[in-house]
PDB file of N, CA and C in Angstrom:
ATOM      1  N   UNK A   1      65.761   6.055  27.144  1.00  0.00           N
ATOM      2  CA  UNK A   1      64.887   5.326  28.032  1.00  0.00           C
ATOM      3  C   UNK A   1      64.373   4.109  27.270  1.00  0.00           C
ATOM      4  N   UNK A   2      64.080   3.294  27.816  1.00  0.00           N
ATOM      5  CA  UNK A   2      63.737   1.492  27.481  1.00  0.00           C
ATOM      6  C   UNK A   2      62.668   1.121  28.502  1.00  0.00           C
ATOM      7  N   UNK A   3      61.965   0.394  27.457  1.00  0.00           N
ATOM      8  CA  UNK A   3      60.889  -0.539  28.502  1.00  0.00           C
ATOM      9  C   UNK A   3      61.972  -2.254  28.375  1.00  0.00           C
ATOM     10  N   UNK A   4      61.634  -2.298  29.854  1.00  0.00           N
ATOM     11  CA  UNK A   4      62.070  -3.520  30.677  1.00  0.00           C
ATOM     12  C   UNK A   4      60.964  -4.153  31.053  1.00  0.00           C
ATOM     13  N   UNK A   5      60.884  -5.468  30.800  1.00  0.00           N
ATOM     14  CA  UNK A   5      59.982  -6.382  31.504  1.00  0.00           C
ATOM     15  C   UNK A   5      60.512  -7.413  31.653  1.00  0.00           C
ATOM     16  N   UNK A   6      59.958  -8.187  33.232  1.00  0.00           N
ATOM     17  CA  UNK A   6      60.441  -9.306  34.064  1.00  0.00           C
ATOM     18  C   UNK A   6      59.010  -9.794  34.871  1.00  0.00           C
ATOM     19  N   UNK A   7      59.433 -11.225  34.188  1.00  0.00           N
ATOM     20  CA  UNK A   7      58.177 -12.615  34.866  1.00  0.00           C
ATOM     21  C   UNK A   7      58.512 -12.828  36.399  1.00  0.00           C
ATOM     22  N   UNK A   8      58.141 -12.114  37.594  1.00  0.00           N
ATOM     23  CA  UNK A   8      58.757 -13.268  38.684  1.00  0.00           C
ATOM     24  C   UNK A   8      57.691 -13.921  39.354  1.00  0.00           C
ATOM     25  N   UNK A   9      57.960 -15.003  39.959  1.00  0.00           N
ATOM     26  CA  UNK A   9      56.668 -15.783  40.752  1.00  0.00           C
ATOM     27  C   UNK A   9      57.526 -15.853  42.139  1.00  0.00           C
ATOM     28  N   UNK A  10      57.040 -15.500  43.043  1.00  0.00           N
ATOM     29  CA  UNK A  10      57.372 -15.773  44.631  1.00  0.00           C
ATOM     30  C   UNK A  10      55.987 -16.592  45.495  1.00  0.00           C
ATOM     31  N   UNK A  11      56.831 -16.646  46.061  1.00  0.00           N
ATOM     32  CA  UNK A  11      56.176 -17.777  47.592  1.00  0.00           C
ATOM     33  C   UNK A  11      55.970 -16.728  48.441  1.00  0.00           C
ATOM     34  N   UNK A  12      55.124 -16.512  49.566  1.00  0.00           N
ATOM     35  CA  UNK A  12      55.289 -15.751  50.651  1.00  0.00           C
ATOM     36  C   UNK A  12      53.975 -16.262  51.232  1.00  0.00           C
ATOM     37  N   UNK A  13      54.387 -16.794  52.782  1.00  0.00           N
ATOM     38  CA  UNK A  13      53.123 -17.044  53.647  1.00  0.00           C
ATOM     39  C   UNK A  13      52.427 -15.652  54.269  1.00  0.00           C
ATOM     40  N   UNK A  14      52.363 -14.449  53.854  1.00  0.00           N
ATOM     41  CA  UNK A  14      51.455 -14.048  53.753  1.00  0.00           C
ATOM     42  C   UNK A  14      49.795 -13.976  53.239  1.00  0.00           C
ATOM     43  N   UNK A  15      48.813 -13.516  53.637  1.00  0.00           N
ATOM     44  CA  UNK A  15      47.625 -13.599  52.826  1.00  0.00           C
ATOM     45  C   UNK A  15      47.801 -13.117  51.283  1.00  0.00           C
ATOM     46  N   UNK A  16      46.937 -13.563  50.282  1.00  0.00           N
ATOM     47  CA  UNK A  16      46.824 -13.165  48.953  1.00  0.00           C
ATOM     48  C   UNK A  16      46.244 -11.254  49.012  1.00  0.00           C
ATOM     49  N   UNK A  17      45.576 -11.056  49.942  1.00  0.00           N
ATOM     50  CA  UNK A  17      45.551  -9.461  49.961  1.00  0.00           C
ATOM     51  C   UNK A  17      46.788  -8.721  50.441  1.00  0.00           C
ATOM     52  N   UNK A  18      47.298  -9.076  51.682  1.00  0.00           N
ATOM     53  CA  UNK A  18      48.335  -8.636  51.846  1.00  0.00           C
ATOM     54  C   UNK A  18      49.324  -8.468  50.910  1.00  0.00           C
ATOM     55  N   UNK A  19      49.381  -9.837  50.422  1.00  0.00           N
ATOM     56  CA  UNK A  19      50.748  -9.872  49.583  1.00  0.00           C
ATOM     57  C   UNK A  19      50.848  -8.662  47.983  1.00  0.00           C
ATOM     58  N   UNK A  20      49.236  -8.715  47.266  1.00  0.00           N
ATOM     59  CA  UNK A  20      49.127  -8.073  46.525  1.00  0.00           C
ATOM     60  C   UNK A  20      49.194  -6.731  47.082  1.00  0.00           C
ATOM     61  N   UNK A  21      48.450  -6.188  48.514  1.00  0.00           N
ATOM     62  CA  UNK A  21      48.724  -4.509  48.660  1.00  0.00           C
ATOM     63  C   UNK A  21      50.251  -4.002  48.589  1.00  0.00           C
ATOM     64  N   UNK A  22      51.226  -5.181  49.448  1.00  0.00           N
ATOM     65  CA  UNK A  22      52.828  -5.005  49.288  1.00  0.00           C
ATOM     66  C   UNK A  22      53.380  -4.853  48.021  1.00  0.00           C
ATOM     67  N   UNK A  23      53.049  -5.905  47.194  1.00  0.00           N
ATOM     68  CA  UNK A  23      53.692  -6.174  45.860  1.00  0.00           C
ATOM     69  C   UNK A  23      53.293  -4.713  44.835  1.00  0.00           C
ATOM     70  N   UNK A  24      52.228  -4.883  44.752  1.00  0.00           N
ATOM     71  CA  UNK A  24      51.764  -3.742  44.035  1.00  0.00           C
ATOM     72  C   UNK A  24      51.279  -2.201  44.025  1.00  0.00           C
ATOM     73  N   UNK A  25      50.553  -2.486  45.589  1.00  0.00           N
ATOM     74  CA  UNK A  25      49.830  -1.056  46.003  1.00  0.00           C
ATOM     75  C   UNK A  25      51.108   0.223  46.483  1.00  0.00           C
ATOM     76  N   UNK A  26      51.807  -1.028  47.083  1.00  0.00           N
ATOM     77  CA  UNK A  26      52.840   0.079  47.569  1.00  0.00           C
ATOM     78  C   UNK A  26      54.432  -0.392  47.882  1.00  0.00           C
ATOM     79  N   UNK A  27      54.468  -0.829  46.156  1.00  0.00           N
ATOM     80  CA  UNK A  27      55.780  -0.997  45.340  1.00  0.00           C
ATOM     81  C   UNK A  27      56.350  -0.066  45.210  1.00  0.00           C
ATOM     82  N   UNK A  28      55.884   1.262  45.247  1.00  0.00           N
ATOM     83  CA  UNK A  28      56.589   2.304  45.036  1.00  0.00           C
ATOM     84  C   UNK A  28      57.369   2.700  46.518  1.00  0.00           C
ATOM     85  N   UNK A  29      57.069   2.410  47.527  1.00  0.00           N
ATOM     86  CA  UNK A  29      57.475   3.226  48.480  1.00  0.00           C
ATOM     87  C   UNK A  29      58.876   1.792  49.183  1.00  0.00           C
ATOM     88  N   UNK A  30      58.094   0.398  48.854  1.00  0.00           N
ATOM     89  CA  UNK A  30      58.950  -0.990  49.239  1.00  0.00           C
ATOM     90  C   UNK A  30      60.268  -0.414  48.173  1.00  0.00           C
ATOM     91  N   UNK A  31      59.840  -0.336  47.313  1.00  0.00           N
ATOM     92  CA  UNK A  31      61.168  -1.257  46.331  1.00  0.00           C
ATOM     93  C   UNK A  31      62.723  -0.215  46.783  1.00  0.00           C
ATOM     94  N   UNK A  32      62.433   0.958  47.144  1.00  0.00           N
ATOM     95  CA  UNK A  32      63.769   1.716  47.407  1.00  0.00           C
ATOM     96  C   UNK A  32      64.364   0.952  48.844  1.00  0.00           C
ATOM     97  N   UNK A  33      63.346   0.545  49.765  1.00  0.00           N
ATOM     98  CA  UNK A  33      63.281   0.184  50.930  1.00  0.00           C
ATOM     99  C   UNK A  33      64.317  -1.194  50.736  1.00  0.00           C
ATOM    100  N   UNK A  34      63.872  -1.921  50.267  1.00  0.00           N
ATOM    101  CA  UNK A  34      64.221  -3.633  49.866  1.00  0.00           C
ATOM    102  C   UNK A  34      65.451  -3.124  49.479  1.00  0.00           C
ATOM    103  N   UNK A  35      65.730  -2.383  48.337  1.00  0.00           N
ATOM    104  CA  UNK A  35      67.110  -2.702  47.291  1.00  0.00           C
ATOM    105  C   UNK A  35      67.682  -1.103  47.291  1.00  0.00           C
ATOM    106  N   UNK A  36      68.068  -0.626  48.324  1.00  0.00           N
ATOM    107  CA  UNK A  36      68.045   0.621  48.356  1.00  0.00           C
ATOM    108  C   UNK A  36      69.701   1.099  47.383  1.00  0.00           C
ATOM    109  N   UNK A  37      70.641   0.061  47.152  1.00  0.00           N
ATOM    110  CA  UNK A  37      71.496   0.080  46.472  1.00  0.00           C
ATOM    111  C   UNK A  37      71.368   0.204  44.895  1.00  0.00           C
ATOM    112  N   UNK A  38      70.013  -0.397  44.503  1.00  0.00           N
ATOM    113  CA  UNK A  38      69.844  -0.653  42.993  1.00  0.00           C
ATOM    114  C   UNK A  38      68.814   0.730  43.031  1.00  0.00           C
ATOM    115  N   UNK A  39      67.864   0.870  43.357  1.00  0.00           N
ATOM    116  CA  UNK A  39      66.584   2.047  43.015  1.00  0.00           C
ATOM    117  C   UNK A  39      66.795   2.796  43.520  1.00  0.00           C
ATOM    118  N   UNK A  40      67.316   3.805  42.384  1.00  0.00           N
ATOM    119  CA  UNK A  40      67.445   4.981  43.123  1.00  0.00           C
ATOM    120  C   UNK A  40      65.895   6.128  43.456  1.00  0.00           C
ATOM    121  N   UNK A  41      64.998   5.566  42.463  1.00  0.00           N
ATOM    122  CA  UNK A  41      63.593   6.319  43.088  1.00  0.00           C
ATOM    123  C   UNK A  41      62.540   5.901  42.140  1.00  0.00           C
ATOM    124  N   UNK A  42      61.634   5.762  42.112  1.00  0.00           N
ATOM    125  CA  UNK A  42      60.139   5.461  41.665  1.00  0.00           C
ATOM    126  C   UNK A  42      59.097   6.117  41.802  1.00  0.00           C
ATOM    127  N   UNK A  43      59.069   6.918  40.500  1.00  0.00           N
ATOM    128  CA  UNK A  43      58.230   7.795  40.121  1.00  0.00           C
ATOM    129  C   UNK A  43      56.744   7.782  39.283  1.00  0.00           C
ATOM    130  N   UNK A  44      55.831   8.076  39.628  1.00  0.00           N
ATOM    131  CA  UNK A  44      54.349   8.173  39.334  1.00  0.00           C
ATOM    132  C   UNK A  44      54.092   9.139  38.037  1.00  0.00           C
ATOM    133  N   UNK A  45      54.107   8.551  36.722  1.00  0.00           N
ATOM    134  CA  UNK A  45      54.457   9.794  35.827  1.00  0.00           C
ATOM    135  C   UNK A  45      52.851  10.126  35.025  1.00  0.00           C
ATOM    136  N   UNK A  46      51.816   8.829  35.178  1.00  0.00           N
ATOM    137  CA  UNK A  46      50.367   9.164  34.582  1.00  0.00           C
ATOM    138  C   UNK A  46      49.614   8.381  35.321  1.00  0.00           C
ATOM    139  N   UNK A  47      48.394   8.485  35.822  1.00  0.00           N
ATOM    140  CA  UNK A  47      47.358   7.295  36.679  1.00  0.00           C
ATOM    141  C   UNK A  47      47.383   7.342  37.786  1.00  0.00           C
ATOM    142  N   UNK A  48      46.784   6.343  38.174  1.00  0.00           N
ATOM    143  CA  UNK A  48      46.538   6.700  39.771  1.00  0.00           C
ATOM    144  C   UNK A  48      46.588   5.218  40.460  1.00  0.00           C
ATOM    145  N   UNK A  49      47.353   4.452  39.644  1.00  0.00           N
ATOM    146  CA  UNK A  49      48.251   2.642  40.405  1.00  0.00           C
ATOM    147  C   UNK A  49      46.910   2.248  39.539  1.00  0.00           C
ATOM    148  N   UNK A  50      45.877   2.141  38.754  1.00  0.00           N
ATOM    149  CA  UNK A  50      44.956   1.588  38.338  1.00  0.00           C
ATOM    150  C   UNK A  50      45.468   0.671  36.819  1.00  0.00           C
ATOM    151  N   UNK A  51      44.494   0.197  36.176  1.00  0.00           N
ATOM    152  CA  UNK A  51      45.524  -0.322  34.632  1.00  0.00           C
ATOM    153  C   UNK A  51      45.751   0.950  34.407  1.00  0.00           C
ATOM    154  N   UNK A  52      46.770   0.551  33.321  1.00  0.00           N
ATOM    155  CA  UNK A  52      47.063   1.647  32.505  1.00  0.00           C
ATOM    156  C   UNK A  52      48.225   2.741  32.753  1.00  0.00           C
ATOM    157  N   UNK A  53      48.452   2.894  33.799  1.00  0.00           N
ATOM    158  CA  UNK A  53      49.414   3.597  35.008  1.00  0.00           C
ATOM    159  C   UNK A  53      50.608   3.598  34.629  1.00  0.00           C
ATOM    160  N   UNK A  54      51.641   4.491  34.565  1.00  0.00           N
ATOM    161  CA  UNK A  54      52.603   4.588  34.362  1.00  0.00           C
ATOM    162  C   UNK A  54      53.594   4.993  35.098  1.00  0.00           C
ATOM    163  N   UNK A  55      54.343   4.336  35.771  1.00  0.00           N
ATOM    164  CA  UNK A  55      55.725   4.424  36.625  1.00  0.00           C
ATOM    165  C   UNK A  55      57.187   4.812  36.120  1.00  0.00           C
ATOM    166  N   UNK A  56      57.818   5.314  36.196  1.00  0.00           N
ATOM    167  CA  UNK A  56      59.524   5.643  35.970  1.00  0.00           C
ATOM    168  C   UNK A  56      60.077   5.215  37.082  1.00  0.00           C
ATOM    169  N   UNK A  57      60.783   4.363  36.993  1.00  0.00           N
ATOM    170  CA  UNK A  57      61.883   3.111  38.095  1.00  0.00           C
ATOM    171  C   UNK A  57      63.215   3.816  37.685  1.00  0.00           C
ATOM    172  N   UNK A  58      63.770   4.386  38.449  1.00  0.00           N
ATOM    173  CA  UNK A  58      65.084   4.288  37.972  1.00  0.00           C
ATOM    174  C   UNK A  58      66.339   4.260  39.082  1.00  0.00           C
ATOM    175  N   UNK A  59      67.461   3.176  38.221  1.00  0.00           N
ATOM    176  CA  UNK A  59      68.312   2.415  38.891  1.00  0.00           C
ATOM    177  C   UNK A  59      69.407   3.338  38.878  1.00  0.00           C
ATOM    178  N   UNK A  60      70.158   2.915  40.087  1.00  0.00           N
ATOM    179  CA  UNK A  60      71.510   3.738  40.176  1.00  0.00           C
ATOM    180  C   UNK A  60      72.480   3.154  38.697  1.00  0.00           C
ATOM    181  N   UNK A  61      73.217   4.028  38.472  1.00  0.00           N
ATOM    182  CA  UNK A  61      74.007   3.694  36.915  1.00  0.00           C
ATOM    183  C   UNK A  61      75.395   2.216  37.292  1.00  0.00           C
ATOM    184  N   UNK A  62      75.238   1.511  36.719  1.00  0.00           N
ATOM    185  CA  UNK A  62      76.083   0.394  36.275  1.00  0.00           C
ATOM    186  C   UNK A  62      75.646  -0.435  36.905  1.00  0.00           C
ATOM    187  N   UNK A  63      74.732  -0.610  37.166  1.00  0.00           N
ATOM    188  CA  UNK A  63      73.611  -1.659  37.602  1.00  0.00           C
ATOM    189  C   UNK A  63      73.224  -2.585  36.717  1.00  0.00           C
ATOM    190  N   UNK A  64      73.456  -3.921  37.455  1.00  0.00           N
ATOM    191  CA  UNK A  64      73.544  -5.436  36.065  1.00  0.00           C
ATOM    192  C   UNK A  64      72.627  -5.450  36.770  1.00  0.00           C
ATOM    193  N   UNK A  65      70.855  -5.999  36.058  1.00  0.00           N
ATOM    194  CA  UNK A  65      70.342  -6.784  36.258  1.00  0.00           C
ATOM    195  C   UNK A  65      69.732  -8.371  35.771  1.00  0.00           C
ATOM    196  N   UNK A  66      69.923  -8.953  36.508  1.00  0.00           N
ATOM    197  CA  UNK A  66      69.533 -10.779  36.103  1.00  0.00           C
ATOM    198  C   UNK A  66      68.683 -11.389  36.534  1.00  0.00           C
TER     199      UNK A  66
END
């Protein structure tokens, strides 16, 4: 297992609350939704989405990401 980290900045004419409850609050339940080919599931392994929180993302195998 590896820590991965990625900078992205998006646009979206949504509100700044909205956009943060999507992006973040409930990233876990979007991201299989969005890319259902790459994530295979997103798991809650310490915390409660607060700092500190710890997630397990994991991608279907031979998956390039760029």
């Amino acid at each position: 297992m590896g820590v991965f980290a990625k900078e992205v900045e998006v646009s979206t004419p949504l509100p700044p609350a909205k956009a943060f409850k999507a992006f973040v609050v409930d990233l876990d339940t979007l991201m299989p939704k969005v890319s259902p080919q790459a994530i295979k599931s997103v798991e809650l392994l310490q915390g409660d989405g607060g700092p500190g929180t710890i997630k397990k993302i994991t991608f279907f195998e031979c998956n390039l990401i760029t």
